[in-house]
PDB file of N, CA and C in Angstrom:
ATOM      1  N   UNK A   1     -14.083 -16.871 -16.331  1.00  0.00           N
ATOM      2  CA  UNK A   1     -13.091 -15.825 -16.494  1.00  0.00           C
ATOM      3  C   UNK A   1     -12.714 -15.280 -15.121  1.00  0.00           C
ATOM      4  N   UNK A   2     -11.404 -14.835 -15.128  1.00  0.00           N
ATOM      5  CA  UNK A   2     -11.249 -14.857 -13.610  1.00  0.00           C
ATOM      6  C   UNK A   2     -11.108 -13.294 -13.718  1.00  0.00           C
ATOM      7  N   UNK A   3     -11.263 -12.338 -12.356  1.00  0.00           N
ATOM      8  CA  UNK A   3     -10.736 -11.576 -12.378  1.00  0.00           C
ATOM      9  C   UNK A   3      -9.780 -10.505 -12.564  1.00  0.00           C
ATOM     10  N   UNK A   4      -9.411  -9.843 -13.104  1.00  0.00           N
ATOM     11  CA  UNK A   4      -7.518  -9.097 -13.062  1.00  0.00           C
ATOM     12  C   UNK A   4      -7.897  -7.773 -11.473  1.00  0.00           C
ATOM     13  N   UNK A   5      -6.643  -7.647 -11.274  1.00  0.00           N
ATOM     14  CA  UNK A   5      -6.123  -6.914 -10.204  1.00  0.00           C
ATOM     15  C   UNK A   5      -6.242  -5.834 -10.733  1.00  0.00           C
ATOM     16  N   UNK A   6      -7.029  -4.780 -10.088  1.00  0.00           N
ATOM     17  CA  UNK A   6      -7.186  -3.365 -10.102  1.00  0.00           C
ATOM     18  C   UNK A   6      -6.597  -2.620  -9.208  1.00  0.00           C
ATOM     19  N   UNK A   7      -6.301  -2.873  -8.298  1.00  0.00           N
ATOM     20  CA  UNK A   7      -5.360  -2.197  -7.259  1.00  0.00           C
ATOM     21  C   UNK A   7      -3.913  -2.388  -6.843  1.00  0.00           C
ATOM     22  N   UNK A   8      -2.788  -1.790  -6.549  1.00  0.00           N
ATOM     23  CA  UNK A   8      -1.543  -2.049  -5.977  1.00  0.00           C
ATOM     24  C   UNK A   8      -1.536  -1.279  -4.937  1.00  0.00           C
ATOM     25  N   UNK A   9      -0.393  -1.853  -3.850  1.00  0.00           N
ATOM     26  CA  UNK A   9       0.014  -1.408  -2.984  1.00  0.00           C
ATOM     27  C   UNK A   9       2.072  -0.932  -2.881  1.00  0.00           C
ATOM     28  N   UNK A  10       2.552   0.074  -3.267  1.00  0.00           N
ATOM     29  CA  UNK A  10       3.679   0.013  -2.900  1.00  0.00           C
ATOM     30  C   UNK A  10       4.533   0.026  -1.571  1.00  0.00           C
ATOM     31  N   UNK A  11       5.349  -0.481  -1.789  1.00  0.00           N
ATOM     32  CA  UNK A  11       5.653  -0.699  -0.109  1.00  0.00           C
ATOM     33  C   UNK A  11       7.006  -0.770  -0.308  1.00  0.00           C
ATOM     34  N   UNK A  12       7.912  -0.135   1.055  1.00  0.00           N
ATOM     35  CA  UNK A  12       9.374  -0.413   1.916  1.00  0.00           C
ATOM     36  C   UNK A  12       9.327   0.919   2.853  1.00  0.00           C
ATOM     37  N   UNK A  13      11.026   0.014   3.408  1.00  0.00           N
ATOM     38  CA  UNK A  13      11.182   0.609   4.781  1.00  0.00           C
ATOM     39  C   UNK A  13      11.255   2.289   4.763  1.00  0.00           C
ATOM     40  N   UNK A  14      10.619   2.459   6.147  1.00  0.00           N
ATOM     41  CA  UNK A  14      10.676   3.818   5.510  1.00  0.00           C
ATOM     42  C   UNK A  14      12.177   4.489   5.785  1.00  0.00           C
ATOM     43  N   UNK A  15      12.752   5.247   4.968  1.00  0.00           N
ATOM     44  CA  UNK A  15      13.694   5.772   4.969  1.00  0.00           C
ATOM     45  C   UNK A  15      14.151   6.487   6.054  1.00  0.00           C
ATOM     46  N   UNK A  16      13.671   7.299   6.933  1.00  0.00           N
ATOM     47  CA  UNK A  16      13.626   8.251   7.983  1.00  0.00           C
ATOM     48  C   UNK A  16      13.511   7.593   8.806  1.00  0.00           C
ATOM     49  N   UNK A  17      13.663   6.446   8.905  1.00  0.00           N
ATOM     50  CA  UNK A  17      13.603   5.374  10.286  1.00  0.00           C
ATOM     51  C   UNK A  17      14.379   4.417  10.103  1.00  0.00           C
ATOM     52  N   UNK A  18      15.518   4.189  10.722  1.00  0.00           N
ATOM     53  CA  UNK A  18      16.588   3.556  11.034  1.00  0.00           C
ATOM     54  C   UNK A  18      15.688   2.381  11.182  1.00  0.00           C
ATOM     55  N   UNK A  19      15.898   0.778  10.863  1.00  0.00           N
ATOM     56  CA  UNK A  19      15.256   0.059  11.193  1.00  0.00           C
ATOM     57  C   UNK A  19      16.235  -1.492  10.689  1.00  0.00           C
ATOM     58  N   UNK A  20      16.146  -2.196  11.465  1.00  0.00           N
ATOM     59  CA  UNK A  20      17.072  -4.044  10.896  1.00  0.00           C
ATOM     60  C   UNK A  20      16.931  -3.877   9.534  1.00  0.00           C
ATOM     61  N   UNK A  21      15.296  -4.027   9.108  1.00  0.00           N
ATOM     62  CA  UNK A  21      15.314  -3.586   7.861  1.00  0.00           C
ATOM     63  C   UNK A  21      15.702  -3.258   6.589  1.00  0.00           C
ATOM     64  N   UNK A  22      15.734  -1.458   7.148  1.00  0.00           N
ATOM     65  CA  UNK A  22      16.338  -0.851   5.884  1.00  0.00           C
ATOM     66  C   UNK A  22      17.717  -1.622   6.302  1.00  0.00           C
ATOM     67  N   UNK A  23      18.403  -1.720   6.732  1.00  0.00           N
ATOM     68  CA  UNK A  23      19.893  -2.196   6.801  1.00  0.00           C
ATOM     69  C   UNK A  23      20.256  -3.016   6.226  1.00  0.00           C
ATOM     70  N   UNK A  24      19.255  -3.868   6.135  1.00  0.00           N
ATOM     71  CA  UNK A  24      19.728  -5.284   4.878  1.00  0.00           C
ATOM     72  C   UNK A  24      19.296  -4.324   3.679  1.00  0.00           C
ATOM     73  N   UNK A  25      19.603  -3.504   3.748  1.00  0.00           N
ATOM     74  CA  UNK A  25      19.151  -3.068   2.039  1.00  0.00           C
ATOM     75  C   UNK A  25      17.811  -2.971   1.659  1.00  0.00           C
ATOM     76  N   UNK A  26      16.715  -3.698   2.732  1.00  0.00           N
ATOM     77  CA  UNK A  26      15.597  -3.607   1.799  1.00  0.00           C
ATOM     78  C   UNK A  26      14.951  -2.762   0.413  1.00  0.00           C
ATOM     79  N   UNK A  27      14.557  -2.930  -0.587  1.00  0.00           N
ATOM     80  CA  UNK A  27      13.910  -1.693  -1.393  1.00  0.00           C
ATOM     81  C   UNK A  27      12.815  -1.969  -1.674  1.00  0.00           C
ATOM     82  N   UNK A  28      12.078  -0.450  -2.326  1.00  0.00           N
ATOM     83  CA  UNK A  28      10.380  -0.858  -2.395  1.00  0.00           C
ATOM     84  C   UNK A  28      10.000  -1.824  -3.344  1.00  0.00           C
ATOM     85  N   UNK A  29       8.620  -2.456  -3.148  1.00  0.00           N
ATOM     86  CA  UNK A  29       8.514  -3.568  -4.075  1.00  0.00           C
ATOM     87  C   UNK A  29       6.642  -2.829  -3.844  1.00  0.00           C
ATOM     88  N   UNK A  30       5.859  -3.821  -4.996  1.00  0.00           N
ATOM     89  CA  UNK A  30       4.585  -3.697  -5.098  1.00  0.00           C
ATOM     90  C   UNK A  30       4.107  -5.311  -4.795  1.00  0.00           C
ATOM     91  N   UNK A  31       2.480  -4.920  -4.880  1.00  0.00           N
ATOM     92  CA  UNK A  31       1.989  -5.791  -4.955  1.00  0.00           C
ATOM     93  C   UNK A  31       0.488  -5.248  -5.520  1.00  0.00           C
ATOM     94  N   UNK A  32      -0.033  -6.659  -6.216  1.00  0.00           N
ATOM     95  CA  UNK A  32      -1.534  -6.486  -6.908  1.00  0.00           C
ATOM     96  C   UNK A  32      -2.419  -7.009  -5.838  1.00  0.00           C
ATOM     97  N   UNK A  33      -3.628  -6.807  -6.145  1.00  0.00           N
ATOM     98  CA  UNK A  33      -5.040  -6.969  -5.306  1.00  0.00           C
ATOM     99  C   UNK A  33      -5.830  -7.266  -6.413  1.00  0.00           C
ATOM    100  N   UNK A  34      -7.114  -8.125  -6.684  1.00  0.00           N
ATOM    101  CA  UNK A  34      -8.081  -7.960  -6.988  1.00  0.00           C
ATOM    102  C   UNK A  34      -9.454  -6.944  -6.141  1.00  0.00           C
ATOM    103  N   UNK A  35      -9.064  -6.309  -5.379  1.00  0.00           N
ATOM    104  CA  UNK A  35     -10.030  -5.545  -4.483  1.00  0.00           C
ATOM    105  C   UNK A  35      -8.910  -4.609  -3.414  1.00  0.00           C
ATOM    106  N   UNK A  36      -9.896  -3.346  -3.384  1.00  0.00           N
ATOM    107  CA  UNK A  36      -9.480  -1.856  -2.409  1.00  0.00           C
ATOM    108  C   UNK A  36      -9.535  -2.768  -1.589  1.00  0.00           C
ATOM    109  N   UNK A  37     -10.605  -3.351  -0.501  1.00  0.00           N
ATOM    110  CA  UNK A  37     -10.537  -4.369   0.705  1.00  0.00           C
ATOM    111  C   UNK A  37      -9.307  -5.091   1.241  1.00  0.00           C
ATOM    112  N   UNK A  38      -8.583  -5.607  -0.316  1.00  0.00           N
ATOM    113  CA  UNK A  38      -7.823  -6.369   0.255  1.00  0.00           C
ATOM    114  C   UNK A  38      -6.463  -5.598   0.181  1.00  0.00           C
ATOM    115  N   UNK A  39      -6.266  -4.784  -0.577  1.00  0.00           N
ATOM    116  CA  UNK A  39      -4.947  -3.744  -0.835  1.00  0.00           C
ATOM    117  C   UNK A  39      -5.125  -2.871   0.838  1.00  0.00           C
ATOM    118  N   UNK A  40      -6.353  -2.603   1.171  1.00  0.00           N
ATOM    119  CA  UNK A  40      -6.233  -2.099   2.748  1.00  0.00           C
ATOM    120  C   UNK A  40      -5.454  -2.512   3.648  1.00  0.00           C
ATOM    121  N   UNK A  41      -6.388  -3.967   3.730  1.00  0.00           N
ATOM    122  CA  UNK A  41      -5.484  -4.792   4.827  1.00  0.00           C
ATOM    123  C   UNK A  41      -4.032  -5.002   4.742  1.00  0.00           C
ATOM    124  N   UNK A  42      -3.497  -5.280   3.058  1.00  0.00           N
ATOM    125  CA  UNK A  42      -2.405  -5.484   3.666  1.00  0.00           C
ATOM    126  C   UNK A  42      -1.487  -4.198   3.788  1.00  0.00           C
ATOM    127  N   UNK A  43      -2.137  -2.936   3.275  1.00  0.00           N
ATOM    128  CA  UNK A  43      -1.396  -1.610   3.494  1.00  0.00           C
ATOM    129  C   UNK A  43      -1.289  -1.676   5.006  1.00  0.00           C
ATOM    130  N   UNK A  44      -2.697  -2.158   5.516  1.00  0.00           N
ATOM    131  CA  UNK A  44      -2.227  -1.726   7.349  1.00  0.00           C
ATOM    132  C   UNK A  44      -0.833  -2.693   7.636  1.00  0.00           C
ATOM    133  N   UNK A  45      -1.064  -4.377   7.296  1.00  0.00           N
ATOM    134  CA  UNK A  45      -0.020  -4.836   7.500  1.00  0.00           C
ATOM    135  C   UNK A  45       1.426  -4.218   7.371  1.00  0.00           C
ATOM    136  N   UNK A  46       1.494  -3.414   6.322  1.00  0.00           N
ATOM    137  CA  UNK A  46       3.131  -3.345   5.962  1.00  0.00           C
ATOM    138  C   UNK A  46       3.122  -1.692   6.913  1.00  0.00           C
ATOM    139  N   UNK A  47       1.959  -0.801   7.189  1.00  0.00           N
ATOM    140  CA  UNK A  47       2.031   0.046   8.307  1.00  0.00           C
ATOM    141  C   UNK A  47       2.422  -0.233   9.819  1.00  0.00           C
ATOM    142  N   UNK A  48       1.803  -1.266   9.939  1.00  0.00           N
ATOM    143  CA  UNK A  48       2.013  -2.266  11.270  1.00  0.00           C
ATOM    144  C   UNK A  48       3.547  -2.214  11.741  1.00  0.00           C
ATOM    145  N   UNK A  49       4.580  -2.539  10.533  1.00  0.00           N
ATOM    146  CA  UNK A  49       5.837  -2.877  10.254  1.00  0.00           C
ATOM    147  C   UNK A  49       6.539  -1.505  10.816  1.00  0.00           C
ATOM    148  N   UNK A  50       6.528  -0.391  10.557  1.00  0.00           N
ATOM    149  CA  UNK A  50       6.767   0.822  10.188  1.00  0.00           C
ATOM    150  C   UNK A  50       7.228   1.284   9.282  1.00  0.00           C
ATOM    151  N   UNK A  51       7.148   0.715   8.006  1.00  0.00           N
ATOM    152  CA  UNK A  51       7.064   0.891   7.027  1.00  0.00           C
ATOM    153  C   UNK A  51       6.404   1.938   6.695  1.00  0.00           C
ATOM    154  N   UNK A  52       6.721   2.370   4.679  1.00  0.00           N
ATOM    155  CA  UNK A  52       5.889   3.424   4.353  1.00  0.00           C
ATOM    156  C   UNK A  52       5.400   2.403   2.781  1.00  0.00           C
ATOM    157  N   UNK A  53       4.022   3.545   2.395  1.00  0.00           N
ATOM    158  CA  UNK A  53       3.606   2.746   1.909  1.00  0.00           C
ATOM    159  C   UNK A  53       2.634   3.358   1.155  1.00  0.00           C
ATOM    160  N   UNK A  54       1.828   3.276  -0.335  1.00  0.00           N
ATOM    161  CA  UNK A  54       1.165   4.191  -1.331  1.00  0.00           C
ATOM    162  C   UNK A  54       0.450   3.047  -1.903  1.00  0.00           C
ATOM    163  N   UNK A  55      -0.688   3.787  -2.029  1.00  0.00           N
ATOM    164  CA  UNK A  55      -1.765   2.817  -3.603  1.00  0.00           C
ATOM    165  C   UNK A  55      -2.392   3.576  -4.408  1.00  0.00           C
ATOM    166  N   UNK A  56      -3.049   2.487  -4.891  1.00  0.00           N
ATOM    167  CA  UNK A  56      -3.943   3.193  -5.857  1.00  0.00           C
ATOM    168  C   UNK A  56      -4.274   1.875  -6.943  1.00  0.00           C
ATOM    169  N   UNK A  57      -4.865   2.544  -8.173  1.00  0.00           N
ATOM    170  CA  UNK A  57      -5.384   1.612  -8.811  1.00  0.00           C
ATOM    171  C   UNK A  57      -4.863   1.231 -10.090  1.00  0.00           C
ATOM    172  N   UNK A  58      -4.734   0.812 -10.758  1.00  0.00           N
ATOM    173  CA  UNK A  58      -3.851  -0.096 -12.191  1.00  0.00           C
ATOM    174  C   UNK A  58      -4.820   0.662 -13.086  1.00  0.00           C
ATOM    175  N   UNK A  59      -3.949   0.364 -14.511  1.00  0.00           N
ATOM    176  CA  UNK A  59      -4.588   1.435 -15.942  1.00  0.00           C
ATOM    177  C   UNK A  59      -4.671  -0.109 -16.181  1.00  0.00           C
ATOM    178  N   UNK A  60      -6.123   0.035 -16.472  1.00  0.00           N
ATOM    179  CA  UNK A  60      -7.066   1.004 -17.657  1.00  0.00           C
ATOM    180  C   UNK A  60      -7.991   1.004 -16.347  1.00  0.00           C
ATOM    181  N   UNK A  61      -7.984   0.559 -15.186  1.00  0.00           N
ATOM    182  CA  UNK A  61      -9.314   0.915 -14.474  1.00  0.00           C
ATOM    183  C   UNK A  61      -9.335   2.169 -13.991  1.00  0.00           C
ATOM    184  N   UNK A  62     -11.064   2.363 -14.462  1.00  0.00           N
ATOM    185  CA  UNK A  62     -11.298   3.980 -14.055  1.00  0.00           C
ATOM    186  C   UNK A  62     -12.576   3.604 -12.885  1.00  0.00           C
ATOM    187  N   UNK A  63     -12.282   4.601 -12.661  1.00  0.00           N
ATOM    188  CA  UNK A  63     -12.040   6.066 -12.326  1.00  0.00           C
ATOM    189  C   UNK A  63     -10.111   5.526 -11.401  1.00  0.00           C
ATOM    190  N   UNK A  64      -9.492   6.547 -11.777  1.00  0.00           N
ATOM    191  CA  UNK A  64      -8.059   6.276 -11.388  1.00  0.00           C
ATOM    192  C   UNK A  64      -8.312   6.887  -9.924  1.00  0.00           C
ATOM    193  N   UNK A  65      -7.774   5.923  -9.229  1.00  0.00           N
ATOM    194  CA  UNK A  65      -6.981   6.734  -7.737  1.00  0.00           C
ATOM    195  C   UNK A  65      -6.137   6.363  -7.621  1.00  0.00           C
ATOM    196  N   UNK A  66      -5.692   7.443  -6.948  1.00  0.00           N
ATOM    197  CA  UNK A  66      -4.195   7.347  -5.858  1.00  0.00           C
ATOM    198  C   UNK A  66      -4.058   8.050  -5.126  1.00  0.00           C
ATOM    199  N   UNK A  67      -3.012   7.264  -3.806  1.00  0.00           N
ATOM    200  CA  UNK A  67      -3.439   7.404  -2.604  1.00  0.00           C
ATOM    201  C   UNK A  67      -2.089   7.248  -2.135  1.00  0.00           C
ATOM    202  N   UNK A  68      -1.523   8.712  -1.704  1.00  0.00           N
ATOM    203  CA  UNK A  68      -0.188   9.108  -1.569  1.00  0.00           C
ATOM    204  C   UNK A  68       0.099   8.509  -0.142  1.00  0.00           C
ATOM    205  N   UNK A  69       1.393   8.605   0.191  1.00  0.00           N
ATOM    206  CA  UNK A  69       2.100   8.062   1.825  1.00  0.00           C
ATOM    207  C   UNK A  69       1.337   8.583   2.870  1.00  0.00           C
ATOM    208  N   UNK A  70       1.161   9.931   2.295  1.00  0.00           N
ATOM    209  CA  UNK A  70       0.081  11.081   3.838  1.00  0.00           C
ATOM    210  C   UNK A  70      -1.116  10.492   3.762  1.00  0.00           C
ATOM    211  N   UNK A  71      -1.533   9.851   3.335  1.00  0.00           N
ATOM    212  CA  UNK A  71      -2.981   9.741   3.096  1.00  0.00           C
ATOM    213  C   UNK A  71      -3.783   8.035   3.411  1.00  0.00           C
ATOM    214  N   UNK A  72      -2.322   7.671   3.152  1.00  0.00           N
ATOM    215  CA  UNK A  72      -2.066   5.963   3.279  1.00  0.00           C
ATOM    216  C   UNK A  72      -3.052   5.552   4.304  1.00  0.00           C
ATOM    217  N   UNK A  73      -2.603   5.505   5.547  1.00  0.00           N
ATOM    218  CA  UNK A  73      -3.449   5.824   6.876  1.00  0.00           C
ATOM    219  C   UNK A  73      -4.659   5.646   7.355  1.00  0.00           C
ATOM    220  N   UNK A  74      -5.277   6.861   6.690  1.00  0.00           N
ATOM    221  CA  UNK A  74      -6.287   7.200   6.303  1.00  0.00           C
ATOM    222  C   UNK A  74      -7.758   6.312   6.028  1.00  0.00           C
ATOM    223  N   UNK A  75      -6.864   6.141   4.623  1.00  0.00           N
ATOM    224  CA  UNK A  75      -7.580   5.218   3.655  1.00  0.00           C
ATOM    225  C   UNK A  75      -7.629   3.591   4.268  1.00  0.00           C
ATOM    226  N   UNK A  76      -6.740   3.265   4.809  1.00  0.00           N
ATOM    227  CA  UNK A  76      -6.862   1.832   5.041  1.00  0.00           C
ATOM    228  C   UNK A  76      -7.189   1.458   6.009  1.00  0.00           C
ATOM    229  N   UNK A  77      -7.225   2.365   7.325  1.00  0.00           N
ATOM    230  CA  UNK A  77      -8.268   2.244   8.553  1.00  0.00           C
ATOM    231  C   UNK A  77      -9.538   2.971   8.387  1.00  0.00           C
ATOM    232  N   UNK A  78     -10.625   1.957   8.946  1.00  0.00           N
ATOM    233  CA  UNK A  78     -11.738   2.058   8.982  1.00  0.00           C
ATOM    234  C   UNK A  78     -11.910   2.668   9.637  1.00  0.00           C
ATOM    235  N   UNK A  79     -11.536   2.803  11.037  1.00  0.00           N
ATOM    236  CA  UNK A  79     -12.188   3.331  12.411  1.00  0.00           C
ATOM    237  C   UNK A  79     -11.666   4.836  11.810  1.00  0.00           C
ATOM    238  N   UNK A  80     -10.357   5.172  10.994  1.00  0.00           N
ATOM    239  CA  UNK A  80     -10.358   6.739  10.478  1.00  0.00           C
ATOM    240  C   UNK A  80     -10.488   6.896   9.495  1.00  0.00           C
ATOM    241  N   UNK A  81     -11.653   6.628   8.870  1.00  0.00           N
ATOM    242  CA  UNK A  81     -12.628   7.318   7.924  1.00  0.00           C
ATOM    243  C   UNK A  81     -12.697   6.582   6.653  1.00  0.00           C
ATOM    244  N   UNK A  82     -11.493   5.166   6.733  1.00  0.00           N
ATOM    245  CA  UNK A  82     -10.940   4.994   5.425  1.00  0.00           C
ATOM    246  C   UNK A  82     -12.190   3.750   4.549  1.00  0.00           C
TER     247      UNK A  82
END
């Protein structure tokens, strides 16, 4: 039995930043994870970008989190606290 994805990451350009980007129109899109670990990394990735960017975890898994744009950061670097 294989795993299901407990975590997403939402992601696009961030609005408040003029960027090639947003200019083609980009809009936000998600993505699933089977693991916080791996929804990190690629949150830093799409941070990297200057992008903005939110997670958290899929229903029915509990305990629910979420993990707003301010907080994004945070959570997905290690070296700050995440």
């Amino acid at each position: 039995m294989t795993q299901a994805d407990t975590w997403y990451v939402a992601f696009g350009p961030d609005k408040t930043v003029k960027t090639d980007d947003s200019a083609l129109g980009a809009v936000r899109s998600t993505r699933t994870f089977r693991s916080e670990v791996d929804a990190k990394l690629f949150a830093m990735q799409i941070l990297a970008k200057g992008w903005s960017a939110s997670a958290g975890t899929l229903n029915p898994h509990q305990p629910k989190q979420v993990v707003g744009s301010s907080q994004i950061e945070c959570w997905a670097d290690p070296g700050l606290g995440g």
